[in-house]
N, C-alpha and C. Protein backbone atom coordinates (compact mmCIF):
# COMPACT_ATOMS: atom_id res chain seq x y z
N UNK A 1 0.85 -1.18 0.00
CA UNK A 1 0.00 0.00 0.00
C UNK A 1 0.89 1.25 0.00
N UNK A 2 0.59 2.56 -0.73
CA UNK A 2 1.19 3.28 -1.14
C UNK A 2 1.00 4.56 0.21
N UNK A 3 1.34 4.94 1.06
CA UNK A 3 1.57 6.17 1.88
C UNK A 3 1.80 7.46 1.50
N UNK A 4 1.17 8.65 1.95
CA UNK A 4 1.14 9.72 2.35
C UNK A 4 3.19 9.86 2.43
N UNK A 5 3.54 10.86 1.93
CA UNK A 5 4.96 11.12 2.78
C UNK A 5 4.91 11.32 3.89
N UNK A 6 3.87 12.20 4.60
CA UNK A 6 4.03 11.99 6.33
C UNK A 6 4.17 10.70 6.75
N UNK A 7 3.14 9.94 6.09
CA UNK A 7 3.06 9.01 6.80
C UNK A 7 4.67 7.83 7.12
N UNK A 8 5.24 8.25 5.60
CA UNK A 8 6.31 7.42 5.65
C UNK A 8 7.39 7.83 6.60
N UNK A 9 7.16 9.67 6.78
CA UNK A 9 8.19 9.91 7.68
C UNK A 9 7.86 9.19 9.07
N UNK A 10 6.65 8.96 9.45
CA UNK A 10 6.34 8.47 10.71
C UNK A 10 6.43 7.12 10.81
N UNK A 11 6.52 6.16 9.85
CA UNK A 11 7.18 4.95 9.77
C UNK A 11 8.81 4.89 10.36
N UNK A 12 9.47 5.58 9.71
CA UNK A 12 11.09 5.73 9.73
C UNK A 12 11.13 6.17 10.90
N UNK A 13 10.76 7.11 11.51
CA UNK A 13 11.06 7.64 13.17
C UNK A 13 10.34 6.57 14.22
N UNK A 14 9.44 6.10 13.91
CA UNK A 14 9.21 4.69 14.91
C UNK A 14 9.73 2.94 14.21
N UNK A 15 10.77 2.99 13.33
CA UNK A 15 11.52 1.60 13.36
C UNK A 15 12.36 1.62 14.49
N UNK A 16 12.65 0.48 14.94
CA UNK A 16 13.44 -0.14 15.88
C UNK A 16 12.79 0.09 17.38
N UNK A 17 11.29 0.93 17.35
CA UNK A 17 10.45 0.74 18.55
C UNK A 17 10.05 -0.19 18.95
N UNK A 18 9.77 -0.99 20.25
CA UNK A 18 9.35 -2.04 20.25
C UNK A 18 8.12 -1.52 20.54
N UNK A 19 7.61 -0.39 21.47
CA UNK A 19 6.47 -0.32 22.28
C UNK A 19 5.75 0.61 21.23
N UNK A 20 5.82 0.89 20.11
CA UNK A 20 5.24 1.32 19.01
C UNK A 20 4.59 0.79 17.79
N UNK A 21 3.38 0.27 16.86
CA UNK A 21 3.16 -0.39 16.27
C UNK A 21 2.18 0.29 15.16
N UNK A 22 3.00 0.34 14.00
CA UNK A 22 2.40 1.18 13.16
C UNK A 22 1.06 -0.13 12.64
N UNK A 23 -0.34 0.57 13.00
CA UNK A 23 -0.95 -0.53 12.06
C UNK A 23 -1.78 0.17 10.62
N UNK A 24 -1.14 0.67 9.98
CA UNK A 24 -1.67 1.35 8.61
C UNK A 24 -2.88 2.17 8.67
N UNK A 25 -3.76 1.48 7.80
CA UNK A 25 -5.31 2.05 7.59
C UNK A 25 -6.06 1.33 8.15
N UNK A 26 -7.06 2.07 8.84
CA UNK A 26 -8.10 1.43 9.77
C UNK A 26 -9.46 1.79 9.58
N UNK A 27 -10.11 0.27 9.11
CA UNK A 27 -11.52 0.59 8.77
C UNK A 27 -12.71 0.75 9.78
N UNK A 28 -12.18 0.06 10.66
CA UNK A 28 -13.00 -0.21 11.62
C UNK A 28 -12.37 0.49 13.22
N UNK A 29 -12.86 1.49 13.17
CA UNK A 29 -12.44 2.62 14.05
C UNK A 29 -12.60 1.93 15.18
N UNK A 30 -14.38 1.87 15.43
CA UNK A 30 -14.34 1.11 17.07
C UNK A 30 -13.91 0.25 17.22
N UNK A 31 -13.27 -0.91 16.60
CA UNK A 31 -12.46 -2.21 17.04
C UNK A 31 -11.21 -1.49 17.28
N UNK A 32 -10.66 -0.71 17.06
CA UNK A 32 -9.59 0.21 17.31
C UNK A 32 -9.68 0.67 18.79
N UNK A 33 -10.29 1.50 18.69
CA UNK A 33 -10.46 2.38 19.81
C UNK A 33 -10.70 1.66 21.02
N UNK A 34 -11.73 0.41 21.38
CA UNK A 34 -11.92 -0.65 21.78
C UNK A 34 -10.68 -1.34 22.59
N UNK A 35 -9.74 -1.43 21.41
CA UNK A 35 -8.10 -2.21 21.72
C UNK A 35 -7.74 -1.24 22.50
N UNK A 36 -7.98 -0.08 22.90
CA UNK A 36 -6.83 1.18 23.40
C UNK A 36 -7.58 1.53 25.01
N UNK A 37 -7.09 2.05 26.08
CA UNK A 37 -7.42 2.40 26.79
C UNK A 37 -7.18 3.79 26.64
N UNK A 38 -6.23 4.68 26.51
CA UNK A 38 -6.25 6.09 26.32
C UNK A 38 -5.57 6.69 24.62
N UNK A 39 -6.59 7.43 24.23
CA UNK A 39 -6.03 7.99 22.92
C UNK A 39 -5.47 9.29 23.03
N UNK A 40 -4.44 9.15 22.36
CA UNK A 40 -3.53 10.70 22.01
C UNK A 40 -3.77 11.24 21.35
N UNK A 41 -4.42 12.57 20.94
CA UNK A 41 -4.40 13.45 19.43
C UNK A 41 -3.40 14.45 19.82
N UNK A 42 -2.18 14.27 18.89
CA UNK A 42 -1.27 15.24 19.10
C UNK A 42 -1.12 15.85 18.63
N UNK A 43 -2.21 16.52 17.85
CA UNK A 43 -2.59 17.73 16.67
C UNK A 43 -1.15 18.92 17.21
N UNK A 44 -0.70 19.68 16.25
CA UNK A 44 0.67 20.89 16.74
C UNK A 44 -0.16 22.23 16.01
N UNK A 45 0.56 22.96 15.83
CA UNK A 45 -0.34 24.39 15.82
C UNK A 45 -0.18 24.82 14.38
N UNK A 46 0.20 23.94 13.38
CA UNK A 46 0.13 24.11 11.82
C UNK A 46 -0.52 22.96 11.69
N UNK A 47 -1.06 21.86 11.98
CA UNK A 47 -1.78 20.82 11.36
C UNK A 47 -2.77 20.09 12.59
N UNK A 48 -3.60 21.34 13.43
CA UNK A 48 -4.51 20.77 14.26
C UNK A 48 -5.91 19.95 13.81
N UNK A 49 -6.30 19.79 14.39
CA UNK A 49 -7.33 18.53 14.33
C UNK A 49 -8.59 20.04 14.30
N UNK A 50 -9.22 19.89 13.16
CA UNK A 50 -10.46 21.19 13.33
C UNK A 50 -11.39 20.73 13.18
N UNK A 51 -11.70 19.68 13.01
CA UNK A 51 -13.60 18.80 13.21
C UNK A 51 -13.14 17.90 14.45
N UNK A 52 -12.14 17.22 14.42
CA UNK A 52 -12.19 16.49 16.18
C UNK A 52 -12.79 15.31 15.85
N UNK A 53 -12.84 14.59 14.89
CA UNK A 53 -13.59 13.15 14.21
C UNK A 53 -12.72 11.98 15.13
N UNK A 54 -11.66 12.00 15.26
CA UNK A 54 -10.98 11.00 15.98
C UNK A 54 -11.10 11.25 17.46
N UNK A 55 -11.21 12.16 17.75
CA UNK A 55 -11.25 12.54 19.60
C UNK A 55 -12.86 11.97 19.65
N UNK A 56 -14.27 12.58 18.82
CA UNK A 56 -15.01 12.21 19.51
C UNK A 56 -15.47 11.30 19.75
N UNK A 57 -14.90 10.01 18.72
CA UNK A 57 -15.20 8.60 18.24
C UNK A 57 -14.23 7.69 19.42
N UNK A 58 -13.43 8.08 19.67
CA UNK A 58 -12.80 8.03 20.89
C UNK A 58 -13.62 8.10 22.34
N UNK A 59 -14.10 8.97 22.48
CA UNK A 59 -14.75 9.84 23.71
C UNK A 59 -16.18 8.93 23.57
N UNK A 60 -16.70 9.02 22.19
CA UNK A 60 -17.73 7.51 22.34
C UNK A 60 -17.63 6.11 23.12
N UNK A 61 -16.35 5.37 22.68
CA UNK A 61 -15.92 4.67 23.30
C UNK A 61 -15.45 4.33 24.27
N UNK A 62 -15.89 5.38 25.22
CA UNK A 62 -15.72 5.68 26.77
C UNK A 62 -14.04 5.56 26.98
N UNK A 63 -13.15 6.21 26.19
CA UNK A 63 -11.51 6.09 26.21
C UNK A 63 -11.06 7.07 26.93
N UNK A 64 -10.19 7.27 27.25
CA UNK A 64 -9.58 8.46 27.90
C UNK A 64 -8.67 9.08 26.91
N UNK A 65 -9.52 10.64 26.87
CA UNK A 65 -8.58 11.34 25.54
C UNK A 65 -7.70 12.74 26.03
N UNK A 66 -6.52 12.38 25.17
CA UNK A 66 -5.61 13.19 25.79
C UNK A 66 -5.47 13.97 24.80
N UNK A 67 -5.50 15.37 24.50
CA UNK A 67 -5.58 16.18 23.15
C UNK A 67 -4.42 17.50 23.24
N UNK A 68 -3.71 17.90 22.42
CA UNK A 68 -3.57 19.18 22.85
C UNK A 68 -4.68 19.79 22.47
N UNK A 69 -4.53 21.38 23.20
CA UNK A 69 -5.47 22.48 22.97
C UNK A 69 -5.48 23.35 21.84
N UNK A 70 -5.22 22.71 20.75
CA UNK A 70 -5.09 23.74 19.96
C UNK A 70 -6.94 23.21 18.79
N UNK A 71 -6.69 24.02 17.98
CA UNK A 71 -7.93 24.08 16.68
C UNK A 71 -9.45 23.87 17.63
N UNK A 72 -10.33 23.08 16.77
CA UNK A 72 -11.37 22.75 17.67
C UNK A 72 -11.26 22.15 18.75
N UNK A 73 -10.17 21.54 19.21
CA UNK A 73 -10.18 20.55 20.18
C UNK A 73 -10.99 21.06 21.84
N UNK A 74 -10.48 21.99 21.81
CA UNK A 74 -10.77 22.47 23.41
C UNK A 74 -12.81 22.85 23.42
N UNK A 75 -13.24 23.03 21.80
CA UNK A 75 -15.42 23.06 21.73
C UNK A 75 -15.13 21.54 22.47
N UNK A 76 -14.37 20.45 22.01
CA UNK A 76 -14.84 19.11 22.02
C UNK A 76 -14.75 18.45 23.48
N UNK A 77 -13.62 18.76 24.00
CA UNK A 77 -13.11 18.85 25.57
C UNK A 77 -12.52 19.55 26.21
N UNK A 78 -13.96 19.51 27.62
CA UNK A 78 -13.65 20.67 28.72
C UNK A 78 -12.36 19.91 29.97
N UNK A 79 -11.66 20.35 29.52
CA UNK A 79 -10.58 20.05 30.25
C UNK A 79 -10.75 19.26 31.95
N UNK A 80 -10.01 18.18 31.93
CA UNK A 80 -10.83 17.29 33.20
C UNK A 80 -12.10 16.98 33.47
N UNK A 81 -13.47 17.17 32.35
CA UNK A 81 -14.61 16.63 32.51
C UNK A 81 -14.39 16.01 31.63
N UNK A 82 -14.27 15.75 30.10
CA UNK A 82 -14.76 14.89 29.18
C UNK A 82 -13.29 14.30 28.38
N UNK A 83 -12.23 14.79 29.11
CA UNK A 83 -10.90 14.29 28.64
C UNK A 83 -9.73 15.43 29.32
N UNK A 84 -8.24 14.96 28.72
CA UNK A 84 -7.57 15.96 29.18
C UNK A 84 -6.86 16.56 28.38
N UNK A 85 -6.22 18.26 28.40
CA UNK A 85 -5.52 19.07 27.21
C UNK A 85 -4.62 19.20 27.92
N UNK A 86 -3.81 19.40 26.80
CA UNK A 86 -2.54 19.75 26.91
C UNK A 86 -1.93 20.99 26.24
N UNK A 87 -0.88 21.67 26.73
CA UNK A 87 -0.42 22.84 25.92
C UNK A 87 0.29 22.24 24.43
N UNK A 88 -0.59 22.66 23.40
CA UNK A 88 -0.21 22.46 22.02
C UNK A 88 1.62 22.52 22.18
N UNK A 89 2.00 21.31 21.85
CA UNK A 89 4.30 21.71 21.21
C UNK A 89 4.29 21.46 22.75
N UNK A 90 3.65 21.20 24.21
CA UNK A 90 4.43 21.17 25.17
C UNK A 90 4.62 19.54 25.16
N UNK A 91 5.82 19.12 25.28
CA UNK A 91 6.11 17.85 25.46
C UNK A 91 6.14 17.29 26.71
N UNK A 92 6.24 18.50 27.68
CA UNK A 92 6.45 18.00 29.10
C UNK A 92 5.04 18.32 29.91
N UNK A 93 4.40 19.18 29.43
CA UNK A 93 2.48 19.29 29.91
C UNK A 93 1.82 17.43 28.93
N UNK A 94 2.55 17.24 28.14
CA UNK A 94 1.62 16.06 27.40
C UNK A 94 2.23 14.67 28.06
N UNK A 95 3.42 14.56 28.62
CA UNK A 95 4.33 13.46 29.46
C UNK A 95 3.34 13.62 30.72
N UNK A 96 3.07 14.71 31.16
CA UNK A 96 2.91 14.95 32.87
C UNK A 96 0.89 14.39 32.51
N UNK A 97 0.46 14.77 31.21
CA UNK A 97 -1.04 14.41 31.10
C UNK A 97 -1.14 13.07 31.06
N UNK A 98 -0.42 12.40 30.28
CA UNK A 98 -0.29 11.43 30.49
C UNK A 98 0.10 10.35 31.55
N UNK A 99 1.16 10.58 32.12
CA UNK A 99 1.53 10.33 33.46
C UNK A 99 0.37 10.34 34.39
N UNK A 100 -0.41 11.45 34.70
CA UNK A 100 -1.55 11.38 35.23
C UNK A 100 -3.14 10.52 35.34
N UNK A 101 -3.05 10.09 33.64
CA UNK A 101 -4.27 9.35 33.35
C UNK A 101 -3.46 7.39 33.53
N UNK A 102 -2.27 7.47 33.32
CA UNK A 102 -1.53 6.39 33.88
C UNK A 102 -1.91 5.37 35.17
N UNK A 103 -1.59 6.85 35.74
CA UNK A 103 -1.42 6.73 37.34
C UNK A 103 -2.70 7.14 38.02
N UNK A 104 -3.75 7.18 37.72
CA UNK A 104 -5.21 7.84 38.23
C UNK A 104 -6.26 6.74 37.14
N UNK A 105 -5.63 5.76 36.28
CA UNK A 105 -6.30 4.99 34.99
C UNK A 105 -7.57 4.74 35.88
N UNK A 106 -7.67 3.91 36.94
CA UNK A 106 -9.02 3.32 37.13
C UNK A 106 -10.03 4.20 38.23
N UNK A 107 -9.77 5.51 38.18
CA UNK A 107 -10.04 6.34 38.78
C UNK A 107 -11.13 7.54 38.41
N UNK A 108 -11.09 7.28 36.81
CA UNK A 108 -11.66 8.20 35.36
C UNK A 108 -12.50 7.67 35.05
N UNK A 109 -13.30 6.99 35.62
CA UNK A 109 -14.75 6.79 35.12
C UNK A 109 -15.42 8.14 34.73
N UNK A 110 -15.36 9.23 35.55
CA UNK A 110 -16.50 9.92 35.23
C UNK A 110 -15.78 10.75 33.86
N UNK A 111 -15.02 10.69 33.76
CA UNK A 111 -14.53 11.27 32.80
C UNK A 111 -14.77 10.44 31.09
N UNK A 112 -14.96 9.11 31.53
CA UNK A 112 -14.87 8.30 30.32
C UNK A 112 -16.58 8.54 30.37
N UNK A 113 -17.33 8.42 30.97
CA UNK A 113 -18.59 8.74 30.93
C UNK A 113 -19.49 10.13 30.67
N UNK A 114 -18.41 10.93 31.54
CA UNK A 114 -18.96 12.56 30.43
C UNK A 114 -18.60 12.50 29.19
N UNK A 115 -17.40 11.74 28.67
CA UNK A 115 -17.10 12.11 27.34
C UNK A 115 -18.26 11.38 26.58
N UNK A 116 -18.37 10.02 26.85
CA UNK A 116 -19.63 9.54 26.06
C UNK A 116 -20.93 10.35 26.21
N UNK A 117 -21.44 10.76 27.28
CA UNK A 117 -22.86 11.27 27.31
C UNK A 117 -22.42 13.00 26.45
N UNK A 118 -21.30 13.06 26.51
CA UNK A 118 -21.11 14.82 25.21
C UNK A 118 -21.39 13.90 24.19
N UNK A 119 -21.06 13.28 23.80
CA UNK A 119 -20.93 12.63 22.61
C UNK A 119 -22.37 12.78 21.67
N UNK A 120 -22.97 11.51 22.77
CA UNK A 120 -24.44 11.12 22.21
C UNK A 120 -25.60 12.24 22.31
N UNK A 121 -25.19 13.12 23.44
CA UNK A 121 -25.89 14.65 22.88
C UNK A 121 -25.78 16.20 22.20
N UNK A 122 -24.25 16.02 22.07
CA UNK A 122 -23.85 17.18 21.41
C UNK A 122 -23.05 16.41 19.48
N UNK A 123 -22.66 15.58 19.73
CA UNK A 123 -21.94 14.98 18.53
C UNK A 123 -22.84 13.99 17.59
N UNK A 124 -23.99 13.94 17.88
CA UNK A 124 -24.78 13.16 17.05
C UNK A 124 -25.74 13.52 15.73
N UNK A 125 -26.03 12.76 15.11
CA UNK A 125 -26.13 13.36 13.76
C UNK A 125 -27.65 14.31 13.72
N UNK A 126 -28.20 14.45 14.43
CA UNK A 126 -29.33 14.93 14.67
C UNK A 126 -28.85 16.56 15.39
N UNK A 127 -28.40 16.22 16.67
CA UNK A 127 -27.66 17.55 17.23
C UNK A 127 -26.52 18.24 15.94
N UNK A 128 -26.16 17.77 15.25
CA UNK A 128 -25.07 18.05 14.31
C UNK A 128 -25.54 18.57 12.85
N UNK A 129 -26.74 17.92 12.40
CA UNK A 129 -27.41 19.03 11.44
C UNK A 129 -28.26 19.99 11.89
N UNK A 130 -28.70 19.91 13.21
CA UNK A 130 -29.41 20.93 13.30
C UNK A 130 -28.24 22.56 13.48
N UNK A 131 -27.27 22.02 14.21
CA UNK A 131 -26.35 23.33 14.30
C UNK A 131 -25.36 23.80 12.85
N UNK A 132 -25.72 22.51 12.09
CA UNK A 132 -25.11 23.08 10.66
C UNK A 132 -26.31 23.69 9.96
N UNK A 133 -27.42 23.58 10.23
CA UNK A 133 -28.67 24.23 10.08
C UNK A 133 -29.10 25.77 10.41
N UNK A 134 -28.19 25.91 11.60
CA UNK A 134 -28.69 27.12 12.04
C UNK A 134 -27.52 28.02 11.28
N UNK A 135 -26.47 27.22 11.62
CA UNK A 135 -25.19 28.10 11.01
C UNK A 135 -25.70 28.60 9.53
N UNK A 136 -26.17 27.81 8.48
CA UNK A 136 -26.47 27.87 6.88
C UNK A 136 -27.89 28.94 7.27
N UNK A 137 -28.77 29.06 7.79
CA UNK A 137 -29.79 29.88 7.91
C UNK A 137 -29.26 31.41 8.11
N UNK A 138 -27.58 31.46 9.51
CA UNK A 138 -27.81 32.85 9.58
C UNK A 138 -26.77 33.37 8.37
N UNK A 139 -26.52 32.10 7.50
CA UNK A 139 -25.80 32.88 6.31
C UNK A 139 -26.85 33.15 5.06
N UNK A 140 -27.81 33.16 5.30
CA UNK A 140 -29.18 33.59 4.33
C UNK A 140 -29.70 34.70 4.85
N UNK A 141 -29.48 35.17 5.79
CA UNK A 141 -30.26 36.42 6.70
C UNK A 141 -30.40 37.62 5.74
């Protein structure tokens, strides 16, 4: 299968990882997400995450999401209710976030549970055309 150049650069910087495992293209998101106990979006401040499709599909799956704060991320999670942020480029705020959900793992229920109940009432396809609805209406005004 043919790769993205990012992608290949991110092949080459994780060979010889053991605790790293590139698994390509993924069709099946929730069997993914499922396998993982906490997800990383490490969106940086030239190529942030601005719809949040992987955080909230995540946050469905009652996961613990660790995001920086940059683009949409911070509409999607309120910091320590529905996941945790980090300072966008800080490597040592995203070690210490992590470290935290580590070491506190079976402790985050309510957190894996606000993120699902945002989910199923703010991220669903019903809540989601109606606010692309209102948005397209006040551009007809």
């Amino acid at each position: 299968m043919h790769f993205p150049d990012y992608v290949v650069k991110v092949q080459e910087a994780i060979k010889g990882q053991d605790k790293i495992t590139f698994v390509g293209f993924i069709q099946n998101t929730e069997a993914l997400f499922n396998g993982c106990d906490i997800v990383v979006n490490n969106s940086n401040n030239t190529r942030s995450e601005s719809l949040g499709t992987t955080i909230y599909e995540a946050m469905a799956c009652e996961k613990i999401v660790i995001a920086s704060s940059t683009g949409g991320t911070p509409e999607i999670i309120n910091n320590n209710h529905e996941g945790l942020l980090f300072k966008t480029e800080d490597v040592a705020d995203l070690e210490a976030k992590l470290a935290y959900a580590i070491d506190h793992f079976f402790e985050l229920d309510h957190i894996r549970l606000q993120a699902r109940q945002k989910v199923l009432q703010r991220f669903n396809i019903k809540a989601m055309a109606k606010s692309y609805h209102a948005v397209i209406k006040q551009l007809h005004v």
